[in-house]
Protein backbone atom coordinates (compact mmCIF):
# COMPACT_ATOMS: atom_id res chain seq x y z
CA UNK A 1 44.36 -39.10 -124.89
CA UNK A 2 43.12 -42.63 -126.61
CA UNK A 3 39.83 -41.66 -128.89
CA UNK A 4 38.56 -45.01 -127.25
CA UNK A 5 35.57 -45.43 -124.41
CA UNK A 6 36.01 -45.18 -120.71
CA UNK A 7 36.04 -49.17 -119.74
CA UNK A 8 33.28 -49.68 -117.60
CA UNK A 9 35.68 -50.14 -114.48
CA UNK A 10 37.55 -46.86 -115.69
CA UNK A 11 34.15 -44.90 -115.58
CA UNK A 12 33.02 -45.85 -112.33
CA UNK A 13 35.89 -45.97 -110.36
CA UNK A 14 35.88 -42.15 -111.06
CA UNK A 15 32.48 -41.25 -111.20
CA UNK A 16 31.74 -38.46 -108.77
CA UNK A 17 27.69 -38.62 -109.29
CA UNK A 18 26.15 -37.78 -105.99
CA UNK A 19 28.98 -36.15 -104.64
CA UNK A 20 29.03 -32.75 -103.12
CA UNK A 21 32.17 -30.93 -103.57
CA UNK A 22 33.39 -27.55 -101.53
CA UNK A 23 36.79 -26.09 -103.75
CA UNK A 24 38.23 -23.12 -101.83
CA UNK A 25 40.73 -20.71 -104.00
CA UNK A 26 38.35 -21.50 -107.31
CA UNK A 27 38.21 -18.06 -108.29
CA UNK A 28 41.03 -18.83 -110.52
CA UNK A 29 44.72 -21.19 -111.48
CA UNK A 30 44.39 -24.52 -109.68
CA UNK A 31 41.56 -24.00 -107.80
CA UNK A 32 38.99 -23.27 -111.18
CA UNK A 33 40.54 -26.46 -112.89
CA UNK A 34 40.13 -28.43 -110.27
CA UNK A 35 36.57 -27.42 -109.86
CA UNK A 36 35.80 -28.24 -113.52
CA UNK A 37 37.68 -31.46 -113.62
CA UNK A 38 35.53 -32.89 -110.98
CA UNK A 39 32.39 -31.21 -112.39
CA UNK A 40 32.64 -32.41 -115.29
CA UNK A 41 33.00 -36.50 -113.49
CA UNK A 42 29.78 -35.84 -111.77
CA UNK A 43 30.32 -33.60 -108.40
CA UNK A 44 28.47 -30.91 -107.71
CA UNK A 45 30.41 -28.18 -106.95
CA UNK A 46 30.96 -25.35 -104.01
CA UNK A 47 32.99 -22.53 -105.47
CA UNK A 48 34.40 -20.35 -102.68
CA UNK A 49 36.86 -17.59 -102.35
CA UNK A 50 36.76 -14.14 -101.78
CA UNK A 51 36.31 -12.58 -105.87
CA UNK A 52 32.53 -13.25 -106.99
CA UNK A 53 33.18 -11.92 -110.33
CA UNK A 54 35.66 -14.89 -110.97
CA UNK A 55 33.91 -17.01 -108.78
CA UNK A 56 31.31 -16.60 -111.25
CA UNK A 57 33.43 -17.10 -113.91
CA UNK A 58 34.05 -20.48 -112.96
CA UNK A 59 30.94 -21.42 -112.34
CA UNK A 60 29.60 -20.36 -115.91
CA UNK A 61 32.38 -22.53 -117.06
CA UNK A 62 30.88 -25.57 -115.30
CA UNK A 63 27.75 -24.45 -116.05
CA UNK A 64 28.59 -24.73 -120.09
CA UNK A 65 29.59 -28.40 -119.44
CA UNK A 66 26.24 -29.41 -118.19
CA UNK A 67 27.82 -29.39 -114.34
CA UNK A 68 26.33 -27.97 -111.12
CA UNK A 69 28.06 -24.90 -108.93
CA UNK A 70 27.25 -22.14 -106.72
CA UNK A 71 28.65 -19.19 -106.21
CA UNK A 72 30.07 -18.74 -102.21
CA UNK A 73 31.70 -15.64 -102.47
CA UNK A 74 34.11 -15.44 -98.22
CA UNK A 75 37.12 -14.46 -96.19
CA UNK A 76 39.55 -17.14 -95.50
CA UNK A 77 40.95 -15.22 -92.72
CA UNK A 78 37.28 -14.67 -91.44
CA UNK A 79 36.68 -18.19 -89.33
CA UNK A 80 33.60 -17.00 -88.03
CA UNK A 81 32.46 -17.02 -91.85
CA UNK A 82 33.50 -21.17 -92.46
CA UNK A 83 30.21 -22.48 -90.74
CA UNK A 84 27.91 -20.17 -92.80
CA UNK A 85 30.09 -20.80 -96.02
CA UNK A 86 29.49 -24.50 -95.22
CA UNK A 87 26.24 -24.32 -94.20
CA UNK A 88 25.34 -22.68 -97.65
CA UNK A 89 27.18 -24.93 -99.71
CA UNK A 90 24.95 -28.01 -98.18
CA UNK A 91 22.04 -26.08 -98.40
CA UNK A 92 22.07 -25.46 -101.99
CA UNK A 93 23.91 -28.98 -103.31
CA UNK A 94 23.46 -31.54 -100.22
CA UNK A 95 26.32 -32.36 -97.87
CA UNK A 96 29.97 -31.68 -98.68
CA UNK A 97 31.82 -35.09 -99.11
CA UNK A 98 35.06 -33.90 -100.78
CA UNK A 99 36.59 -30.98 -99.52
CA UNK A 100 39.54 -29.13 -101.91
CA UNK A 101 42.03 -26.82 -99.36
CA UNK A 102 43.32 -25.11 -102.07
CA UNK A 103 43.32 -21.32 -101.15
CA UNK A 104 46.75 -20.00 -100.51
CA UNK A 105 49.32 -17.69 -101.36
CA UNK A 106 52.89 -16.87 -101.90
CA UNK A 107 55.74 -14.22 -101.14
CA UNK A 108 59.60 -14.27 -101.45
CA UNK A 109 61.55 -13.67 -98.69
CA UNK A 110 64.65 -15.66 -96.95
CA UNK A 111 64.98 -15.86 -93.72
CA UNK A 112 67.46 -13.36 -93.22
CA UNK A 113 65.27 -10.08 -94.31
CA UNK A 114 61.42 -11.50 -94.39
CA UNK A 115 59.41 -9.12 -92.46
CA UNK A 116 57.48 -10.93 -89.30
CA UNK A 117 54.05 -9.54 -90.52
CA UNK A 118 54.17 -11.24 -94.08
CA UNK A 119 55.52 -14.08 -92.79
CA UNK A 120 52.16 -14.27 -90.38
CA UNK A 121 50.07 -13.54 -93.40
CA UNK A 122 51.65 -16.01 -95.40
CA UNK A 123 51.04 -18.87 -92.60
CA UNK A 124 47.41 -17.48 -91.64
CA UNK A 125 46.42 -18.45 -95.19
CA UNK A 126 48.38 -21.31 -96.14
CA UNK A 127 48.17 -22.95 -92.89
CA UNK A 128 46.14 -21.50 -90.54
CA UNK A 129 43.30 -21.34 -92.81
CA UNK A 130 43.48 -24.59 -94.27
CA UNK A 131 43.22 -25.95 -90.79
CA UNK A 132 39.94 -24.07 -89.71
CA UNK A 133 38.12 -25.10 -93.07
CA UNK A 134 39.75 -28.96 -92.98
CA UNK A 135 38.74 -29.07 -88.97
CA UNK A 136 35.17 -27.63 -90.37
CA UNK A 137 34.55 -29.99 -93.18
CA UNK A 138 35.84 -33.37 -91.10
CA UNK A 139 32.85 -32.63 -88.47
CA UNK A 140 30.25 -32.89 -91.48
CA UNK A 141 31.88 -36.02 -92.81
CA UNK A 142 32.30 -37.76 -88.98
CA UNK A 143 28.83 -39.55 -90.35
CA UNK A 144 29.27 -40.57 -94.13
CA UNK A 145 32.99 -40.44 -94.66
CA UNK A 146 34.33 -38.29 -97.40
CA UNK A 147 37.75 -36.99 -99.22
CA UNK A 148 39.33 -34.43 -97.32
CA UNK A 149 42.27 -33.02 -100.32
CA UNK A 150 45.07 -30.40 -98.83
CA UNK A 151 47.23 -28.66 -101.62
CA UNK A 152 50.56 -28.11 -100.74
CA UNK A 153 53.43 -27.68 -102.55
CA UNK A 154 57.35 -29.75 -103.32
CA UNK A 155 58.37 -26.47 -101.32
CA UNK A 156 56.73 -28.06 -98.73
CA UNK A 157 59.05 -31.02 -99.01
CA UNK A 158 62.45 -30.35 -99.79
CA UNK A 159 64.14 -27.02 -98.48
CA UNK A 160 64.98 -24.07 -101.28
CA UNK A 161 66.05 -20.58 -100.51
CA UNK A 162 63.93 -17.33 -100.72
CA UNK A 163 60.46 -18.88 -99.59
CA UNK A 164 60.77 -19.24 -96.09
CA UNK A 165 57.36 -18.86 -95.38
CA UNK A 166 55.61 -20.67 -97.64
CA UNK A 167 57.66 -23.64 -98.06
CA UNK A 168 57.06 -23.69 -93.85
CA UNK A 169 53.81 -23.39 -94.80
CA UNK A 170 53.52 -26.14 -97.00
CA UNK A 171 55.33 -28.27 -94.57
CA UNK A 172 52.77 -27.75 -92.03
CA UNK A 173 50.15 -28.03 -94.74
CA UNK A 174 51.73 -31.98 -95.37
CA UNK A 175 52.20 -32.93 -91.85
CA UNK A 176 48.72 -32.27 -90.82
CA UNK A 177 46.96 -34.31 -93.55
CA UNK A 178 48.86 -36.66 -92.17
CA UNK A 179 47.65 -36.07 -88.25
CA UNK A 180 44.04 -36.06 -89.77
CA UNK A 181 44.44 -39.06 -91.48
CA UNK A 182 44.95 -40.65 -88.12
CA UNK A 183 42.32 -39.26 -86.48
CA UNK A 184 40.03 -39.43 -88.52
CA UNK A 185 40.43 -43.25 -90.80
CA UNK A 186 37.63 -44.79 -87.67
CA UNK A 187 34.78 -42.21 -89.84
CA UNK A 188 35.59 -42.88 -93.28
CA UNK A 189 37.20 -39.67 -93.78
CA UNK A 190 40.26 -40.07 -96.18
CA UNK A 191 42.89 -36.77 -95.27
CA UNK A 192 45.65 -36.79 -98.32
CA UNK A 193 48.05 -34.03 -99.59
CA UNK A 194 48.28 -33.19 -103.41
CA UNK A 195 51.99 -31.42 -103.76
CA UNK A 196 52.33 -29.67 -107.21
CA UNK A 197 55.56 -28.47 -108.53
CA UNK A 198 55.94 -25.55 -110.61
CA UNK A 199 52.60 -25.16 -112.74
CA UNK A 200 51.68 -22.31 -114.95
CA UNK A 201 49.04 -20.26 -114.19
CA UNK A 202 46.81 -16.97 -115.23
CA UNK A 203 49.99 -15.55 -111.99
CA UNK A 204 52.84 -16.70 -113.34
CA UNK A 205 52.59 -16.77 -116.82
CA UNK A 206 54.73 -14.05 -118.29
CA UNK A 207 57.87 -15.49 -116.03
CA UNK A 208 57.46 -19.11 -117.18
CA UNK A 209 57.40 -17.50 -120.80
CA UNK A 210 60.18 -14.85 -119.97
CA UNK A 211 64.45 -16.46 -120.19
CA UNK A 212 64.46 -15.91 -116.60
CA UNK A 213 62.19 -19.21 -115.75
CA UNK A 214 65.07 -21.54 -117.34
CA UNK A 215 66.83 -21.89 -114.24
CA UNK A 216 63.73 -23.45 -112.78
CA UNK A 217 62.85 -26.10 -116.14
CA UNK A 218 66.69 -27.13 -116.65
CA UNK A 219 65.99 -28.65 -113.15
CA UNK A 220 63.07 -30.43 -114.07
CA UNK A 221 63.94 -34.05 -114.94
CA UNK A 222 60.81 -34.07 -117.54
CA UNK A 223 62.18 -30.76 -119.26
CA UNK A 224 59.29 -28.44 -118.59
CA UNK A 225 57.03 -26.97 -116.31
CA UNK A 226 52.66 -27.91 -115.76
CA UNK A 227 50.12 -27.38 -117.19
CA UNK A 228 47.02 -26.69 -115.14
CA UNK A 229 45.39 -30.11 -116.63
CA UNK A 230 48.56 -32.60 -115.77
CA UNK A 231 46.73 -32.48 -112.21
CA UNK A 232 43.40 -33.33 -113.15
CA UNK A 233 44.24 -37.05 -112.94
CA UNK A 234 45.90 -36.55 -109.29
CA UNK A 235 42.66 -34.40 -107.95
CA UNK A 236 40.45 -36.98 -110.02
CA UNK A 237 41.91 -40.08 -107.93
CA UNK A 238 42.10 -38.63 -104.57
CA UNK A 239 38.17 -37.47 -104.80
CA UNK A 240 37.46 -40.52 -105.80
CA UNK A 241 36.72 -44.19 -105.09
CA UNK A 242 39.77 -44.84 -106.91
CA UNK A 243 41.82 -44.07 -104.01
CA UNK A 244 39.28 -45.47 -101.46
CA UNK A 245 42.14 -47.42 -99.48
CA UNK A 246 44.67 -44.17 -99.66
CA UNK A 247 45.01 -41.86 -96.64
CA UNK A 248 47.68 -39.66 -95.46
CA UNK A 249 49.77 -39.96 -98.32
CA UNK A 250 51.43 -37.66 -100.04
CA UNK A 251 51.02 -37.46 -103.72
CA UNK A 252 53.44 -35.08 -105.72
CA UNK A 253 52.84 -34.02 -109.69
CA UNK A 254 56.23 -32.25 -110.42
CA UNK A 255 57.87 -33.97 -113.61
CA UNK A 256 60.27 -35.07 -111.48
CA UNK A 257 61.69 -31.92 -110.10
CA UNK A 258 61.83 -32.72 -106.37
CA UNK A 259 64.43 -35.26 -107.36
CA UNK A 260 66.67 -32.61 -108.74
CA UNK A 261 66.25 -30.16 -105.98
């Protein structure tokens, strides 16, 4: 990165000052980083998922920056629990006016011998979930507008074999940022969908270092796999005023690799 100023443009294009953000899924991976990257331009910060000692974690990170969090330790699964979650977010930082879906999880399985019950529990987190809390935090925008960001995956895009599941998922996870987007453009609300590709994390680490992980970076037009920090630029821009005139797009951080797939 260039040892040279912010331009003046630069730094307030991306300034998040005043803004409230809710991160679900920051107890760790994507979800912490993107929670610090937009602490550290400003936001105040919601950290939500269900481990509090990570949760914690994470906040003490933001903390050590100068930023603002709070701890909101809840079940996804529980959507009785996403107006109290909310509710305690704006009561402790203001209203929420960017809202990070990033909770989810994954499990192998083809169609041919994926069990009916983890493919449920795979979709009632990646999908189902997202919904109640993206349906939840559009209501508390309808009045100021805000950045509504759903994380889904190039799974979600192109078709590969063993994740059934979540690659339908993710595909469902696309096509209703894109449904919100509509709905919701007349209130200022801005519905986009940030699809990573393969990015290391605290999960995967020890197969993206093993021989075994080739097969996925040979594919990868850029010749490796993410880092955790080649997406703060893409969460930066959609929370932002820099992408003030963007809705339902799709933005994909990948090297490349959808191309190849």
């Amino acid at each position: 990165m260039s040892d040279r100023a912010a331009s003046p443009l630069a730094a307030s294009i991306f300034d998040l000052s005043g803004e409230v953000a809710f991160v679900s899924g920051a107890s760790s991976g994507l979800g912490r980083r993107f929670a610090t990257v937009l602490a550290a331009n400003g936001a105040r910060v919601a950290l939500a998922g269900r481990r509090e000692a990570e949760l914690e974690k994470t906040a003490d990170s933001i903390r050590a920056i100068g930023g603002t969090a709070v701890v909101l330790p809840f079940d996804l699964l529980d959507r009785e629990a996403v107006p109290p979650v909310f509710d305690a977010a704006e009561a402790a930082l203001g209203p929420v006016s960017v809202l990070i879906n990033n909770a989810g999880i994954a499990g192998p399985g083809g169609t041919a011998d994926l069990d009916f019950y983890r493919w449920r529990a795979i979709l009632a987190v990646d999908l189902d979930a997202l919904f109640v809390m993206a349906q939840e935090g559009a209501s508390r925008m309808r009045e100021r507008g805000g950045s509504i960001i759903n994380v889904s995956s190039i799974l979600g895009l192109k078709p590969a074999r063993g994740d059934a599941a979540y690659a339908v998922a993710k595909a469902g996870v696309a096509q209703l940022s894109g449904v919100m987007a509509l709905e919701y453009a007349a209130s200022g609300i801005r519905v986009n969908t940030l699809a990573p590709g393969y990015v290391v994390t605290g999960m995967n680490s020890a197969f993206f270092a093993s021989e075994a992980s080739r097969a996925i970076t040979d594919r990868i037009p850029l010749g490796r796999v993410g880092q955790v920090d080649d997406l703060d630029g893409a969460i930066l821009y959609l929370a932002s005023r820099a992408s003030r005139f963007v809705t339902g797009s799709v933005l994909v951080v990948d090297g490349g690799h959808v191309l190849s797939m």
